[in-house]
C-alpha atoms as a PDB file:
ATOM      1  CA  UNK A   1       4.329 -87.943 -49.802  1.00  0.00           C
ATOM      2  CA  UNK A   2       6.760 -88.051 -46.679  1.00  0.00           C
ATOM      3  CA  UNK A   3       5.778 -85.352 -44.290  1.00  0.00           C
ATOM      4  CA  UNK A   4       9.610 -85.181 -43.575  1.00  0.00           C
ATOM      5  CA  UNK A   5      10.365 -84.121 -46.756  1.00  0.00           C
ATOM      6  CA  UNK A   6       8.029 -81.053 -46.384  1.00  0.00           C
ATOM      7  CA  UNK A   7       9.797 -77.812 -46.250  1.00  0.00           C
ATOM      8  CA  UNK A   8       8.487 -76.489 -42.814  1.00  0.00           C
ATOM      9  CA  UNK A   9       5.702 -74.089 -42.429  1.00  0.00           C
ATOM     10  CA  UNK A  10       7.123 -70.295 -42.511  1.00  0.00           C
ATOM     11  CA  UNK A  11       5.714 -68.441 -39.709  1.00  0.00           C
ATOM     12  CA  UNK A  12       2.842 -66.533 -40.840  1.00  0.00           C
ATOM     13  CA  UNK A  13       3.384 -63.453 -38.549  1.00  0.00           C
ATOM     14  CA  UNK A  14      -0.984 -63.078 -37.441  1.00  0.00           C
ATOM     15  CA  UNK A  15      -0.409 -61.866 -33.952  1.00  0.00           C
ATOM     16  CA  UNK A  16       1.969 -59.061 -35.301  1.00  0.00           C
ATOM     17  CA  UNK A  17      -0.308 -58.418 -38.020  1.00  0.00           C
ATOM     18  CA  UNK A  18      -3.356 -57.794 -35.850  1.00  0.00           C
ATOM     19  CA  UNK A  19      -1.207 -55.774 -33.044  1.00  0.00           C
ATOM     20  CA  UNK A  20      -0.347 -53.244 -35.659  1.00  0.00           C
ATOM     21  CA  UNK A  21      -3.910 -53.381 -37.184  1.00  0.00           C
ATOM     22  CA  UNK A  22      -5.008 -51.909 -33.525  1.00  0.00           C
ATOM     23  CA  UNK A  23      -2.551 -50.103 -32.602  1.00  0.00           C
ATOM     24  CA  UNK A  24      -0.578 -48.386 -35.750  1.00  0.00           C
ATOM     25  CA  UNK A  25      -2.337 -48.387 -39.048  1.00  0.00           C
ATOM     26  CA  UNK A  26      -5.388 -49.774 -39.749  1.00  0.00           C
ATOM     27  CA  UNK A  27      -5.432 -49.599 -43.592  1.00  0.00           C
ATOM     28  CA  UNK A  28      -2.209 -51.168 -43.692  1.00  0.00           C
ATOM     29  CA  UNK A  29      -2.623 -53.696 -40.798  1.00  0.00           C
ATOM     30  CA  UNK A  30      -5.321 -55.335 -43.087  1.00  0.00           C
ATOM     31  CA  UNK A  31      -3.312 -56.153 -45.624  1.00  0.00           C
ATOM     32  CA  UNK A  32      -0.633 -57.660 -43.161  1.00  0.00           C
ATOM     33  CA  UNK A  33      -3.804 -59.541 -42.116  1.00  0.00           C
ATOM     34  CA  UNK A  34      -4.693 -60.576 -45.240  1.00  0.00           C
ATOM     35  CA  UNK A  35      -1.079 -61.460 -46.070  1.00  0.00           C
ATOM     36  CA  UNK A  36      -0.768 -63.585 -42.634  1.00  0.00           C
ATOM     37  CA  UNK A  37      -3.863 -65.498 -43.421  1.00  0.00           C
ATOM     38  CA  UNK A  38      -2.565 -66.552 -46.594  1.00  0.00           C
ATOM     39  CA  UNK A  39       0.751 -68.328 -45.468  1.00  0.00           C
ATOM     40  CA  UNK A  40      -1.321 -71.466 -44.024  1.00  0.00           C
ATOM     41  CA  UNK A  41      -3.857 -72.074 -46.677  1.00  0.00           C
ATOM     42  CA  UNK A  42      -0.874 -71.994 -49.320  1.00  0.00           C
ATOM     43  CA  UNK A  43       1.149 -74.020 -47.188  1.00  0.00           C
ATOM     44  CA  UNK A  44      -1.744 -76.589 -46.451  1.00  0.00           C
ATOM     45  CA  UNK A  45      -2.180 -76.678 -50.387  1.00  0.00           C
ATOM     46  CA  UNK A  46       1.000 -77.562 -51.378  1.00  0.00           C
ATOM     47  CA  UNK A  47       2.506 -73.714 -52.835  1.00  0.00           C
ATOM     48  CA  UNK A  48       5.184 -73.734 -50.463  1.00  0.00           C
ATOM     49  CA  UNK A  49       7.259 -70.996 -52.523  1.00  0.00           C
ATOM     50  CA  UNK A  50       3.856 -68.964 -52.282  1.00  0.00           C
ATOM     51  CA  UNK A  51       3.573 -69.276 -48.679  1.00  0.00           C
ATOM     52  CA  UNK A  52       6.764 -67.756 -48.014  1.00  0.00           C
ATOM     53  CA  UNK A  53       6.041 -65.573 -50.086  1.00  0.00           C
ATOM     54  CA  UNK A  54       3.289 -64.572 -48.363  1.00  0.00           C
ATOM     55  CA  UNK A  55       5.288 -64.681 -44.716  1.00  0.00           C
ATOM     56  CA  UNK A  56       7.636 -62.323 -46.016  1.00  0.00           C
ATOM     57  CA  UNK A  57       4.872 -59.605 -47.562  1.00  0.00           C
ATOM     58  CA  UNK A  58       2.988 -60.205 -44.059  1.00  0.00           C
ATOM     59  CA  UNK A  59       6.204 -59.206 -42.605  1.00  0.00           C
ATOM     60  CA  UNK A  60       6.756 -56.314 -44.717  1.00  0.00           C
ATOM     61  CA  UNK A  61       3.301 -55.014 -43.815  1.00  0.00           C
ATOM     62  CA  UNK A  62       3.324 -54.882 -40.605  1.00  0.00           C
ATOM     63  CA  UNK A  63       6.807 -52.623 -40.580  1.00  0.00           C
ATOM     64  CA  UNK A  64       5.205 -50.337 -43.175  1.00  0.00           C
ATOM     65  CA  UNK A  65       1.990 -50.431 -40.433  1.00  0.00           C
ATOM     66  CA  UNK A  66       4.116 -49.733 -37.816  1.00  0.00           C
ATOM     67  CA  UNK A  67       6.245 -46.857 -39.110  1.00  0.00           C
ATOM     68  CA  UNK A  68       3.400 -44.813 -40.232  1.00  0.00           C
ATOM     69  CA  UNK A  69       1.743 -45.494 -37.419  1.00  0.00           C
ATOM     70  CA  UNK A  70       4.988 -44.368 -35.466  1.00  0.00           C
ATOM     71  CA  UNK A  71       5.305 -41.295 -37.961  1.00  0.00           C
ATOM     72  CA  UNK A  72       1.328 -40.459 -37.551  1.00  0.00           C
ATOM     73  CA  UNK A  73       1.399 -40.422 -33.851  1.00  0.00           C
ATOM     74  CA  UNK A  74       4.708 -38.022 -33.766  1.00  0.00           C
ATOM     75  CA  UNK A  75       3.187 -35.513 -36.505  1.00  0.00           C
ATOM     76  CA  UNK A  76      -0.020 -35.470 -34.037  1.00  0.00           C
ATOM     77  CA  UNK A  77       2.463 -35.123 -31.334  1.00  0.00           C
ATOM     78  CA  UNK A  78       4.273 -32.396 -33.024  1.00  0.00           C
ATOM     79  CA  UNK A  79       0.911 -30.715 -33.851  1.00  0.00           C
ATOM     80  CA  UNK A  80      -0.202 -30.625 -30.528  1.00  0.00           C
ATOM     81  CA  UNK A  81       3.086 -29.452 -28.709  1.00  0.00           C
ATOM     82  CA  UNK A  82       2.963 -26.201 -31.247  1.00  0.00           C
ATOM     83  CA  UNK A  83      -0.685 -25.129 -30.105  1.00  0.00           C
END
């Protein structure tokens, strides 16, 4: 097959993933992990569609990571301010 008429490689968002593993939500980082790691091996394998599929849940991971861990850190915030 011509490599030129590959689709490119969708970015698979694994440095983004990890940040907000650390430093928002861990439950939900994983799966943006998980999600990230995917996007490669799909890619690498031929399931294009599925590794932008992939990219895109990755993606919507880490914002769900983020936000709660956003939300999270303002409740504990909150919490502490009242005391």
């Amino acid at each position: 097959m011509n490599r030129s008429a590959l689709p490119p490689c969708p970015k698979n968002h694994m440095a983004m993933a990890v940040l907000s593993t650390i430093f928002c939500c861990l439950p939900f980082g994983i799966v943006a992990i998980i999600k990230a790691a995917q996007v490669n091996s799909f890619y690498m394998n031929g399931f294009y569609e599925r590794a932008q599929i992939s990219a895109n849940d990755a993606q919507k991971w880490i914002i769900i990571s983020v936000i709660t861990g956003l939300l999270s850190w303002g409740c504990w915030c909150g919490l502490n301010f009242i005391k």
